[in-house]
PDB file of N, CA and C in Angstrom:
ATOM      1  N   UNK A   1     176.007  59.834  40.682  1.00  0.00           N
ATOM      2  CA  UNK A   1     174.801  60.352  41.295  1.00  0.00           C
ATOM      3  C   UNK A   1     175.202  61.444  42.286  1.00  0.00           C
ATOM      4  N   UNK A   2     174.452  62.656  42.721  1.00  0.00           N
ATOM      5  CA  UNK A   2     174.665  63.865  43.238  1.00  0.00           C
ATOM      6  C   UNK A   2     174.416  63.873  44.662  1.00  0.00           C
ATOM      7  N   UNK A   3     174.791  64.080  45.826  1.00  0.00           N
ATOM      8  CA  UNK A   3     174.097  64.114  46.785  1.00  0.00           C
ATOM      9  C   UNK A   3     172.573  64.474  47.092  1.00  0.00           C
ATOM     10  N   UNK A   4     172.617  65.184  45.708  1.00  0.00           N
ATOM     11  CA  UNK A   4     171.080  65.922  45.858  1.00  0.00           C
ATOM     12  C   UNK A   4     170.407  65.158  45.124  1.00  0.00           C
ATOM     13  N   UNK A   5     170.535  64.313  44.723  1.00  0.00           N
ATOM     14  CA  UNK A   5     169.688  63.557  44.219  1.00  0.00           C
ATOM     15  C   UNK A   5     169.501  61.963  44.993  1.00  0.00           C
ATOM     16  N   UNK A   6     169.913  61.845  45.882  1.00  0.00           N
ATOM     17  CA  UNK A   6     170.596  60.708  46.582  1.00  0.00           C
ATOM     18  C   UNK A   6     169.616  61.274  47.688  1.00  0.00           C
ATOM     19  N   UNK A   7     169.966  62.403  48.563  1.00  0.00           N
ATOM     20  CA  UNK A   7     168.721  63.106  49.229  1.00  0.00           C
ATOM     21  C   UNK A   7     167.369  62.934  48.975  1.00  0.00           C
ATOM     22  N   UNK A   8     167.009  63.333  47.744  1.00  0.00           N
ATOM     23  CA  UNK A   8     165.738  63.371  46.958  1.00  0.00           C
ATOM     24  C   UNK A   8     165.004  61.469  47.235  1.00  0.00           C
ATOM     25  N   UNK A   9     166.350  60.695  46.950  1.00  0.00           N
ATOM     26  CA  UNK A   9     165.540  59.378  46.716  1.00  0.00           C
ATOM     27  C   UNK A   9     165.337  58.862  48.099  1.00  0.00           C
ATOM     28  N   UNK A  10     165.870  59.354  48.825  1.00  0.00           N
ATOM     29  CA  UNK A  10     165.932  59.088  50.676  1.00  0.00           C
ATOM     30  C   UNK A  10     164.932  59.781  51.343  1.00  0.00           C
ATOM     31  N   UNK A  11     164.481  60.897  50.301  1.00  0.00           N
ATOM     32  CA  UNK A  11     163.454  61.426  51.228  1.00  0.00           C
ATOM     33  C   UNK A  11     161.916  60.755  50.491  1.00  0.00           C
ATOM     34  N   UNK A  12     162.074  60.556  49.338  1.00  0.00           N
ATOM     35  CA  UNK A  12     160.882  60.505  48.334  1.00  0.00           C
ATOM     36  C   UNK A  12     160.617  58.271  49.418  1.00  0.00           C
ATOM     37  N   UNK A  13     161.800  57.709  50.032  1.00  0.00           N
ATOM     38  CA  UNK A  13     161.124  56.407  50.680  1.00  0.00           C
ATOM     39  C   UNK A  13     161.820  56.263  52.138  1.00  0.00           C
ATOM     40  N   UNK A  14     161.165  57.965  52.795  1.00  0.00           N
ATOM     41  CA  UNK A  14     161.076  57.925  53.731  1.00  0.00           C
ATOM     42  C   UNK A  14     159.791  57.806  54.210  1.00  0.00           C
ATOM     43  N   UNK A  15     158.800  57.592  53.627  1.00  0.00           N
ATOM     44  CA  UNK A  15     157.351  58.020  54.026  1.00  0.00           C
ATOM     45  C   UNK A  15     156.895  56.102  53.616  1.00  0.00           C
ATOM     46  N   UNK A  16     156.177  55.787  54.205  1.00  0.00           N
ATOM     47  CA  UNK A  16     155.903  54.268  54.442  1.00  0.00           C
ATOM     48  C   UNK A  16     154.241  53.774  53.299  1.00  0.00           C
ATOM     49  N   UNK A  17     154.089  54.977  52.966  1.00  0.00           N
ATOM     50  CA  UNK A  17     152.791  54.788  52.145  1.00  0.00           C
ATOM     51  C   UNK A  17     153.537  54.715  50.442  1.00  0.00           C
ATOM     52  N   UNK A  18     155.446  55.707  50.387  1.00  0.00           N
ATOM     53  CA  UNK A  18     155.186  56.259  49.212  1.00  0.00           C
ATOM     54  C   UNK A  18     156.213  54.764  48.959  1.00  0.00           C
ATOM     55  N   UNK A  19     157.073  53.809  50.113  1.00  0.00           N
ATOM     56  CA  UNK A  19     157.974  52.703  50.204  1.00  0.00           C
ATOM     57  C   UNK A  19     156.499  51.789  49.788  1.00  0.00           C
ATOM     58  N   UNK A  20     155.657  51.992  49.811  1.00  0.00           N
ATOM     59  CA  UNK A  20     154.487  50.591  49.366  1.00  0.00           C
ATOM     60  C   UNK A  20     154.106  50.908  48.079  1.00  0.00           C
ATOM     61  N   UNK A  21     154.170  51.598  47.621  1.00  0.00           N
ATOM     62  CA  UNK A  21     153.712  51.985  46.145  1.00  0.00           C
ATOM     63  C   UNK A  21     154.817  51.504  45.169  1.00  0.00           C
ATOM     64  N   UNK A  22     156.202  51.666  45.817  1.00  0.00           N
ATOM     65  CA  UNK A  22     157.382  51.400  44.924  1.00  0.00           C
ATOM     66  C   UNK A  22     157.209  49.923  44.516  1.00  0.00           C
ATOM     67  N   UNK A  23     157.328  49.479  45.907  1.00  0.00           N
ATOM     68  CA  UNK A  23     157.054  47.257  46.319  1.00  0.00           C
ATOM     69  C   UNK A  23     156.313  46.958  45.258  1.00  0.00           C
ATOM     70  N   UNK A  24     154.696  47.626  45.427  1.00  0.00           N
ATOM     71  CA  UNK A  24     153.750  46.858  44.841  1.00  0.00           C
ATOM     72  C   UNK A  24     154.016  47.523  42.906  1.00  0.00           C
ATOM     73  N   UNK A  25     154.980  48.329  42.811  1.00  0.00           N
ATOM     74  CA  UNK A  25     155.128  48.231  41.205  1.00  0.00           C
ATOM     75  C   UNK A  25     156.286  47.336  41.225  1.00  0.00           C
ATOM     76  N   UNK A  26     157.068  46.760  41.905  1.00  0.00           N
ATOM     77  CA  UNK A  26     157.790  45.932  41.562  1.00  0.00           C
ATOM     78  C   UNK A  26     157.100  44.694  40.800  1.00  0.00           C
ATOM     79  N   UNK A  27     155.952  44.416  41.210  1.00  0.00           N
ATOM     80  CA  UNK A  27     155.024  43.053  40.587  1.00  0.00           C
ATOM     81  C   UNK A  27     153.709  43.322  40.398  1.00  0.00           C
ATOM     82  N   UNK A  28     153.563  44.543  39.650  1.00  0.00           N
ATOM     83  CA  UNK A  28     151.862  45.516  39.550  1.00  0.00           C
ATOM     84  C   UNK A  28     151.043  43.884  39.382  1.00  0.00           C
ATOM     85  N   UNK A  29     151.244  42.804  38.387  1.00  0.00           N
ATOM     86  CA  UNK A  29     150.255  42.405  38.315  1.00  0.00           C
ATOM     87  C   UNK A  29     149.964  41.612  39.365  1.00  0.00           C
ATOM     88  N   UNK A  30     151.134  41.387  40.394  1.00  0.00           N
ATOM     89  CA  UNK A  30     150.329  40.388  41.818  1.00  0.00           C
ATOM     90  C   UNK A  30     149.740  41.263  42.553  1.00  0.00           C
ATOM     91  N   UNK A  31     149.795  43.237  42.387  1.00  0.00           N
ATOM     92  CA  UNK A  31     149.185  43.614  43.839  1.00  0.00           C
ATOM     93  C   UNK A  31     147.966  44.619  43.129  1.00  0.00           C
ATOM     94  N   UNK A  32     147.744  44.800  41.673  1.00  0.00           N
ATOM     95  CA  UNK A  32     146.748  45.427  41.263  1.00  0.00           C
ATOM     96  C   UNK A  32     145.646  44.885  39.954  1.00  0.00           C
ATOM     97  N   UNK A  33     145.427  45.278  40.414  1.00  0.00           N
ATOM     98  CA  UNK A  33     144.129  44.504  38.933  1.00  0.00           C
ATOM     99  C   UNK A  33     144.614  44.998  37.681  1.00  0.00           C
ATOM    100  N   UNK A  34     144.051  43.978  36.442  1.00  0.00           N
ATOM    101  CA  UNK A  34     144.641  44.346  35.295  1.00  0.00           C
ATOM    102  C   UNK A  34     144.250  45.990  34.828  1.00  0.00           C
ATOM    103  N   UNK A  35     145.582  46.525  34.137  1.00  0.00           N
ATOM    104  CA  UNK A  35     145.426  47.785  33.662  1.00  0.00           C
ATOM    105  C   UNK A  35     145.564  47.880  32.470  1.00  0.00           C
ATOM    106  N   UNK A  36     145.160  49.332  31.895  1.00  0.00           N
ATOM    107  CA  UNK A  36     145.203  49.600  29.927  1.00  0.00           C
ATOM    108  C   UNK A  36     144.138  49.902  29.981  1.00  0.00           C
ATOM    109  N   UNK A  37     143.412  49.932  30.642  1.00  0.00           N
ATOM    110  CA  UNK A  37     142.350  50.168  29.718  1.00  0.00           C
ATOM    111  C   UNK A  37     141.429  51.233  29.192  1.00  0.00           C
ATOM    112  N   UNK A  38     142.524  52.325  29.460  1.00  0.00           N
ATOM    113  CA  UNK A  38     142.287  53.617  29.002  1.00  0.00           C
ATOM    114  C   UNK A  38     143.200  54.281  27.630  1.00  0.00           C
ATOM    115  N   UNK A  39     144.195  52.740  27.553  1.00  0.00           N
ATOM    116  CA  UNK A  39     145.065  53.066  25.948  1.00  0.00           C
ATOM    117  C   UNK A  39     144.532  52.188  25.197  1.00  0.00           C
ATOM    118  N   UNK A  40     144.959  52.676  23.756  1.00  0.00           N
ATOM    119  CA  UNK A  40     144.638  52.282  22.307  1.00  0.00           C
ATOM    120  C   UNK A  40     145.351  50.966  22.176  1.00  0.00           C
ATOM    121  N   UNK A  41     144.950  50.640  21.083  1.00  0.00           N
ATOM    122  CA  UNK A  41     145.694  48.743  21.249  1.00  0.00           C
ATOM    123  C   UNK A  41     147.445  49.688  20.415  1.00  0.00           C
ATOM    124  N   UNK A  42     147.624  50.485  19.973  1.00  0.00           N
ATOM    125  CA  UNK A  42     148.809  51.017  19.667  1.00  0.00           C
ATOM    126  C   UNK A  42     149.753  51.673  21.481  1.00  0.00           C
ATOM    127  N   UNK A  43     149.218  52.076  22.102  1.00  0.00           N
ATOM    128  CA  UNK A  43     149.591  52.251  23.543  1.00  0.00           C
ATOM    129  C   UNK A  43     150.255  51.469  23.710  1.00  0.00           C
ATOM    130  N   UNK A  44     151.508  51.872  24.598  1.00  0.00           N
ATOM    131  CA  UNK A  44     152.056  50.627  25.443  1.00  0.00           C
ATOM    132  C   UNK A  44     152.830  51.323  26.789  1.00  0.00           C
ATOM    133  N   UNK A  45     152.620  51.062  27.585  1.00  0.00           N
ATOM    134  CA  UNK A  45     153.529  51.091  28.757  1.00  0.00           C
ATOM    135  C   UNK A  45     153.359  49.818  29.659  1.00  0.00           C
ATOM    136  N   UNK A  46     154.397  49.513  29.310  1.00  0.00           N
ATOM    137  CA  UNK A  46     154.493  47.787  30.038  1.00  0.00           C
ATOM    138  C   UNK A  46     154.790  48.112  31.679  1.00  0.00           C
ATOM    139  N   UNK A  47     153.827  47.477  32.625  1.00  0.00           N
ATOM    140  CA  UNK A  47     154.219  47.960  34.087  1.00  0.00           C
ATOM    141  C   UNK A  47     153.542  48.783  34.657  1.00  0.00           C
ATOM    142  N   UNK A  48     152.851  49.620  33.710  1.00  0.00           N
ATOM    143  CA  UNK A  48     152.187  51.017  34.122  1.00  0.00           C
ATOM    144  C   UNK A  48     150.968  50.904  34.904  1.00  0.00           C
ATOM    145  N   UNK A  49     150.612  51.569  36.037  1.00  0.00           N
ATOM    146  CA  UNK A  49     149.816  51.294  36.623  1.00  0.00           C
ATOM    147  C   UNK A  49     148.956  52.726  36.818  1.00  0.00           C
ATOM    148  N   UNK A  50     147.339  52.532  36.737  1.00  0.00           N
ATOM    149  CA  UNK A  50     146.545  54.079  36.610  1.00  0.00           C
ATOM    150  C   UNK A  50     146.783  54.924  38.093  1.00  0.00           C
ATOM    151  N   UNK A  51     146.666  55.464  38.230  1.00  0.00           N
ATOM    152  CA  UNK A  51     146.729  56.291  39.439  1.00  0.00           C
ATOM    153  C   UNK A  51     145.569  56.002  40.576  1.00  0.00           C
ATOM    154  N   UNK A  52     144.164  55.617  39.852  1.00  0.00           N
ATOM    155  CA  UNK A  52     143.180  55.440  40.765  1.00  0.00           C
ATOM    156  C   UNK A  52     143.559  54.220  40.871  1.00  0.00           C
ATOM    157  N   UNK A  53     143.851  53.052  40.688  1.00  0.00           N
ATOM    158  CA  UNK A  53     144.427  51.899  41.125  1.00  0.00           C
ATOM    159  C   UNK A  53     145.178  52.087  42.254  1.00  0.00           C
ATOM    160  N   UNK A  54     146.242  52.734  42.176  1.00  0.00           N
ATOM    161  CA  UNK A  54     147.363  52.970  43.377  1.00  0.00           C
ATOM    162  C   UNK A  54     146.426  53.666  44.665  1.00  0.00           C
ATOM    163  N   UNK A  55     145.730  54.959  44.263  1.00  0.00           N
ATOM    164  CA  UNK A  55     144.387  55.106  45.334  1.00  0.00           C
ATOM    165  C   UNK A  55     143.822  54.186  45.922  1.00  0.00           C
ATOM    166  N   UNK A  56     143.065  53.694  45.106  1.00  0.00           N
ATOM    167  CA  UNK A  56     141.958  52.540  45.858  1.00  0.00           C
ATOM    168  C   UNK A  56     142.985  51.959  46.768  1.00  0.00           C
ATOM    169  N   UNK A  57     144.094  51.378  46.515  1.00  0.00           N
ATOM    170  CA  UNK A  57     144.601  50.081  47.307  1.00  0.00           C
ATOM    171  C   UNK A  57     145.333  50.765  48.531  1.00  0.00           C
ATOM    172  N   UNK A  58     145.941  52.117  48.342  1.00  0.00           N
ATOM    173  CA  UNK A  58     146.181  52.922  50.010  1.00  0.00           C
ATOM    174  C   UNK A  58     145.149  53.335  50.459  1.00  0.00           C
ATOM    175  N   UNK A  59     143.871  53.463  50.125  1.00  0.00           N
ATOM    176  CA  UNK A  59     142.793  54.011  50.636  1.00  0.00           C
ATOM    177  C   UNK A  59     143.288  55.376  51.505  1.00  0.00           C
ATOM    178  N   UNK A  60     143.876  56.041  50.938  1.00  0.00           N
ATOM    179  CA  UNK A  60     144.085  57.940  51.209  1.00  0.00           C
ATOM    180  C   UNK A  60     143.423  58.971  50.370  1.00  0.00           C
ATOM    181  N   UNK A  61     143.808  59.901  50.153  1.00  0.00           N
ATOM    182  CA  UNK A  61     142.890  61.071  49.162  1.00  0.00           C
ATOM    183  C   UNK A  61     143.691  60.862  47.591  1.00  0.00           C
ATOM    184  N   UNK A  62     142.624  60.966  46.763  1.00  0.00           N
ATOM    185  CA  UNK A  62     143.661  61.043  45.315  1.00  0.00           C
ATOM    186  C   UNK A  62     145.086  61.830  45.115  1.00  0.00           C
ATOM    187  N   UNK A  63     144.253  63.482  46.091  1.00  0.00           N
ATOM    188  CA  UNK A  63     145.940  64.484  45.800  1.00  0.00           C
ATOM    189  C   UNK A  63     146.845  63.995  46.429  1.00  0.00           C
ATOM    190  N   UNK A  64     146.525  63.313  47.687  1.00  0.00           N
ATOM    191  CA  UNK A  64     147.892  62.908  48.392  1.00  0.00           C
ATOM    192  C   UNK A  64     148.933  62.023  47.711  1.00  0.00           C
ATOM    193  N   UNK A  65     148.064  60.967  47.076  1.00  0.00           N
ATOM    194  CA  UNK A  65     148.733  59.806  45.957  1.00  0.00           C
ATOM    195  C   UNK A  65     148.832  60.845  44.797  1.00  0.00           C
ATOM    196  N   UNK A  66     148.677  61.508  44.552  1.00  0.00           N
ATOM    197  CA  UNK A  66     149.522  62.526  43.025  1.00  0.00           C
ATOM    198  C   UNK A  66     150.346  63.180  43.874  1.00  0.00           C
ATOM    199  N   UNK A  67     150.964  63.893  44.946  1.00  0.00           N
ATOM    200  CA  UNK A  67     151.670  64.757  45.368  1.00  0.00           C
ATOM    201  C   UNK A  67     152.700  63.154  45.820  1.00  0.00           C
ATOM    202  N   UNK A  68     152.464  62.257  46.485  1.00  0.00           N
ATOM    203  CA  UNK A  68     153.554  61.195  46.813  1.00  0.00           C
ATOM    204  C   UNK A  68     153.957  60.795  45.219  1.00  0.00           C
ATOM    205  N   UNK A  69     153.009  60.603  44.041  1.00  0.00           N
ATOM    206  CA  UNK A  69     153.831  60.148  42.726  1.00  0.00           C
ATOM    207  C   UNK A  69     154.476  61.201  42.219  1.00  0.00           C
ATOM    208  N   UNK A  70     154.011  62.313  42.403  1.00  0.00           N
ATOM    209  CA  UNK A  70     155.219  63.132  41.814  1.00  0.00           C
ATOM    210  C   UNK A  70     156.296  63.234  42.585  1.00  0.00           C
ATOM    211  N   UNK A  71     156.397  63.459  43.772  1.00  0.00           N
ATOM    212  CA  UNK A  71     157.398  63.492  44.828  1.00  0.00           C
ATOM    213  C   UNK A  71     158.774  62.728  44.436  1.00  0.00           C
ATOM    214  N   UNK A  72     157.813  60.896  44.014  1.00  0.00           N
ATOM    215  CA  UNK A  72     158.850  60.034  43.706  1.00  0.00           C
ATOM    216  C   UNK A  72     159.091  60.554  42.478  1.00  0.00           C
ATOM    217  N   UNK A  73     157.987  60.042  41.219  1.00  0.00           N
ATOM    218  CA  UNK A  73     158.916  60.695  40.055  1.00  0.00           C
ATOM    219  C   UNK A  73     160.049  61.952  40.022  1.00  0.00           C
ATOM    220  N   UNK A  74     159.625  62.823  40.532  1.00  0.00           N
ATOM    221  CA  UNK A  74     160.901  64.271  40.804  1.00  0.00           C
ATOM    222  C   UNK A  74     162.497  63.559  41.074  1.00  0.00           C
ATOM    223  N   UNK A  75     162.428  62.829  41.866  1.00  0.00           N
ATOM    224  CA  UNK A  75     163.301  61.817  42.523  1.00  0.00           C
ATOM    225  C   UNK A  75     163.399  60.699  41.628  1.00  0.00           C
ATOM    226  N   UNK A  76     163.155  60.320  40.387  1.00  0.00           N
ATOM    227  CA  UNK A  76     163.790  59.741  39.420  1.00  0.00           C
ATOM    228  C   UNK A  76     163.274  57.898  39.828  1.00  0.00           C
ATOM    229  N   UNK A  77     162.268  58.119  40.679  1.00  0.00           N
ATOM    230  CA  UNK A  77     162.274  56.466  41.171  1.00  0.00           C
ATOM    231  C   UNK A  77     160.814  56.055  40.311  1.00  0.00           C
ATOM    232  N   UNK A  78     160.236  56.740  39.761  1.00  0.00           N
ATOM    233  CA  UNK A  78     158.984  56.921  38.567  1.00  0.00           C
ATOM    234  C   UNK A  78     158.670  56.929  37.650  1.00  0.00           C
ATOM    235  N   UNK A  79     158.750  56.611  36.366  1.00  0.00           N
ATOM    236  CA  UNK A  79     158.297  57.167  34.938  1.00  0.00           C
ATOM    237  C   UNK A  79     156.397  57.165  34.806  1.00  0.00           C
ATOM    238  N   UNK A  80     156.390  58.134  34.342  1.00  0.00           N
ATOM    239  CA  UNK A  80     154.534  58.158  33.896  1.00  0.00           C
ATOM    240  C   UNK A  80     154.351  58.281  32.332  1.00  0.00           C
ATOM    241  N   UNK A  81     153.329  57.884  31.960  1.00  0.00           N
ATOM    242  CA  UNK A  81     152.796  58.319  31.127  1.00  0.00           C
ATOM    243  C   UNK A  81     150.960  58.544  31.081  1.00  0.00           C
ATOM    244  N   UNK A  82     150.718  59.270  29.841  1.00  0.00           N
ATOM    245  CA  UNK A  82     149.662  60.088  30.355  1.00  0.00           C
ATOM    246  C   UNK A  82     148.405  59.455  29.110  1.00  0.00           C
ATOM    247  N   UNK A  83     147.162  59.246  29.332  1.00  0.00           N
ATOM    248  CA  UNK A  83     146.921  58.628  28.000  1.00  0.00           C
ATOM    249  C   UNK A  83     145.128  58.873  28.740  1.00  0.00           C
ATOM    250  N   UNK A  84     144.777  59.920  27.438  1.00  0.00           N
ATOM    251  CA  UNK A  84     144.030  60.781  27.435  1.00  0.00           C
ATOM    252  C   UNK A  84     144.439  61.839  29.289  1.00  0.00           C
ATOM    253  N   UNK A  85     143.056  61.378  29.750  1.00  0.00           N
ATOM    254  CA  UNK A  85     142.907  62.277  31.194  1.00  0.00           C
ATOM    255  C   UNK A  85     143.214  61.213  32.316  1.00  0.00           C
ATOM    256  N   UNK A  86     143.741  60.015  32.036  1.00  0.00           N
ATOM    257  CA  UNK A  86     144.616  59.444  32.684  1.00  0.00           C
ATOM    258  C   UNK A  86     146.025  58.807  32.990  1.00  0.00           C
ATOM    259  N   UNK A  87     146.802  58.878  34.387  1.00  0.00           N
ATOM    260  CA  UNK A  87     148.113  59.046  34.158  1.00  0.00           C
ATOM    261  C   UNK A  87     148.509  57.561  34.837  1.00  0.00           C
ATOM    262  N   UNK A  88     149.800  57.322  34.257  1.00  0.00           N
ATOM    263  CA  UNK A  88     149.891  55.144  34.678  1.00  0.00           C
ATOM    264  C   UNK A  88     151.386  55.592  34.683  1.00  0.00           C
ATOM    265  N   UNK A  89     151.694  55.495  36.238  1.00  0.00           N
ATOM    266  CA  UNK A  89     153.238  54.836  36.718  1.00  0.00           C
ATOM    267  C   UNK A  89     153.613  53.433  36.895  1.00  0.00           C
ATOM    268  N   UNK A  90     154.742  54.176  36.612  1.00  0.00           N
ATOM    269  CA  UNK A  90     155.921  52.282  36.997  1.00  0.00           C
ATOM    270  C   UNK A  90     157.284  52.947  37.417  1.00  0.00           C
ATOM    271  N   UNK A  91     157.920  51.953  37.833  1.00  0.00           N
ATOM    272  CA  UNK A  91     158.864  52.148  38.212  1.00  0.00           C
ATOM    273  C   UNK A  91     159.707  52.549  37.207  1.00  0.00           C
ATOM    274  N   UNK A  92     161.330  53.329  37.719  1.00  0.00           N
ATOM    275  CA  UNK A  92     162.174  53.522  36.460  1.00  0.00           C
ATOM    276  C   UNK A  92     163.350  52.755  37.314  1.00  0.00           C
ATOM    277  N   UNK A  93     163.333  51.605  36.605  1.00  0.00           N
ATOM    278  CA  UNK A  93     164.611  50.863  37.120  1.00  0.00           C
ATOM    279  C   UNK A  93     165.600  50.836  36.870  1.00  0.00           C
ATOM    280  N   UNK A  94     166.108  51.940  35.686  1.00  0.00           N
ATOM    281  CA  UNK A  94     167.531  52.257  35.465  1.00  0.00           C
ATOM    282  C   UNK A  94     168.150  53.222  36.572  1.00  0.00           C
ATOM    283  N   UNK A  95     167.146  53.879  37.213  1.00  0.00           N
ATOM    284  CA  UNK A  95     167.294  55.125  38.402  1.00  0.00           C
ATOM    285  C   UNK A  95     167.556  54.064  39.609  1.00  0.00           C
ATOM    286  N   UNK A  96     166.673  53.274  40.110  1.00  0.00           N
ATOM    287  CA  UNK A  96     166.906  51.970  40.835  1.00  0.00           C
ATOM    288  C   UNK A  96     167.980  51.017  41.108  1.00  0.00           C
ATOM    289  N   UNK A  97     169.041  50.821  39.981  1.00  0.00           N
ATOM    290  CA  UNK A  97     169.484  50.466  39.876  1.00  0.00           C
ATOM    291  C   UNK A  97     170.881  51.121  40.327  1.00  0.00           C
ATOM    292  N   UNK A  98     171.095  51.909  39.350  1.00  0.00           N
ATOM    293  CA  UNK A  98     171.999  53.238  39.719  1.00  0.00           C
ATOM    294  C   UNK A  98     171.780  53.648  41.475  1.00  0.00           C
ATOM    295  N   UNK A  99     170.658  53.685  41.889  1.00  0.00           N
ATOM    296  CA  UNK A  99     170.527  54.212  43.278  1.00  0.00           C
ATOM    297  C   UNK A  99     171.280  53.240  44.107  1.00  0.00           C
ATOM    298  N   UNK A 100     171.281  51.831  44.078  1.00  0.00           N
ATOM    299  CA  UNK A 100     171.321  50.606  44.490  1.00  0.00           C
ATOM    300  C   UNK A 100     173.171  50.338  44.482  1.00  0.00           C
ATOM    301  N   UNK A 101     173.400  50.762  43.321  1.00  0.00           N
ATOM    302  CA  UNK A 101     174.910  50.428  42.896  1.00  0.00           C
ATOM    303  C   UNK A 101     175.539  51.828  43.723  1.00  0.00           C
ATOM    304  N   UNK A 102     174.869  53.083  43.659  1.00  0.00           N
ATOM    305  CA  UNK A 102     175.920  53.990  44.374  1.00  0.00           C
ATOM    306  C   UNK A 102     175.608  53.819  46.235  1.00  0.00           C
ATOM    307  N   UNK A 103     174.910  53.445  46.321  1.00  0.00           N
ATOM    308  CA  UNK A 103     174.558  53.341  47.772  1.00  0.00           C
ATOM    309  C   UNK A 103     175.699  51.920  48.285  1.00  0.00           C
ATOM    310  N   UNK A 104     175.813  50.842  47.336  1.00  0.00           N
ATOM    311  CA  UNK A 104     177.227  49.665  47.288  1.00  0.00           C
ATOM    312  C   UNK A 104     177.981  50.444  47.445  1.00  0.00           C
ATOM    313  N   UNK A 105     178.523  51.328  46.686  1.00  0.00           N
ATOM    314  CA  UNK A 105     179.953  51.635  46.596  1.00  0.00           C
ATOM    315  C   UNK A 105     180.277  53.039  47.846  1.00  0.00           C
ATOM    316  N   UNK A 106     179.106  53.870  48.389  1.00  0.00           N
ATOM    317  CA  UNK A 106     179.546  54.780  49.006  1.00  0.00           C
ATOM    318  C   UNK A 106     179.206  55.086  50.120  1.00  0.00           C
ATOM    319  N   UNK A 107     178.064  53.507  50.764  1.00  0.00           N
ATOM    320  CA  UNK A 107     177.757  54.136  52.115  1.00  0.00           C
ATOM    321  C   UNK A 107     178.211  52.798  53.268  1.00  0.00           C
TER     322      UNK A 107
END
């Protein structure tokens, strides 16, 4: 992992709204209501959570929660997918993981 990308993930949960969004995808279904229901029974993103979901529950402005999910996704702590005119994050826990293991070995 790069310093600059190590930067990126330090800055993307320095902000205390964008560290609660990460938490509550750790266990979407204990902190959000059930989701899908804007994909086809062929759809799948297991984990994925809609964007107005993550809104409602910080109660901030929609752009702010799209400018904090992209922020993180940019920073590799995100995967989305997009299904029609709505977009459903989750975590990417291979990035997580990796973040977790170089932060063991180098700080």
């Amino acid at each position: 992992m790069t310093n600059k990308q190590l930067q990126d993930i330090f800055k993307a949960l320095s902000n205390e709204s964008r560290l609660k969004i990460l938490q509550w995808l750790k266990e979407p279904s204990k902190h959000f209501p059930p989701q899908g229901f804007h994909m086809t029974e062929e759809d799948s993103f297991e984990g994925g959570v809609c964007v107005g979901s993550i809104q409602e529950k910080l109660g901030i402005s929609q752009s702010a929660v799209s400018h904090y999910l992209d922020l993180m996704q940019r920073a590799g702590l995100l995967e989305s997918a997009r299904f029609g005119k709505w977009t459903y994050y989750r975590r990417n826990e291979s990035m997580i993981e990796s973040f977790k293991a170089e932060i063991n070995s180098t700080l």
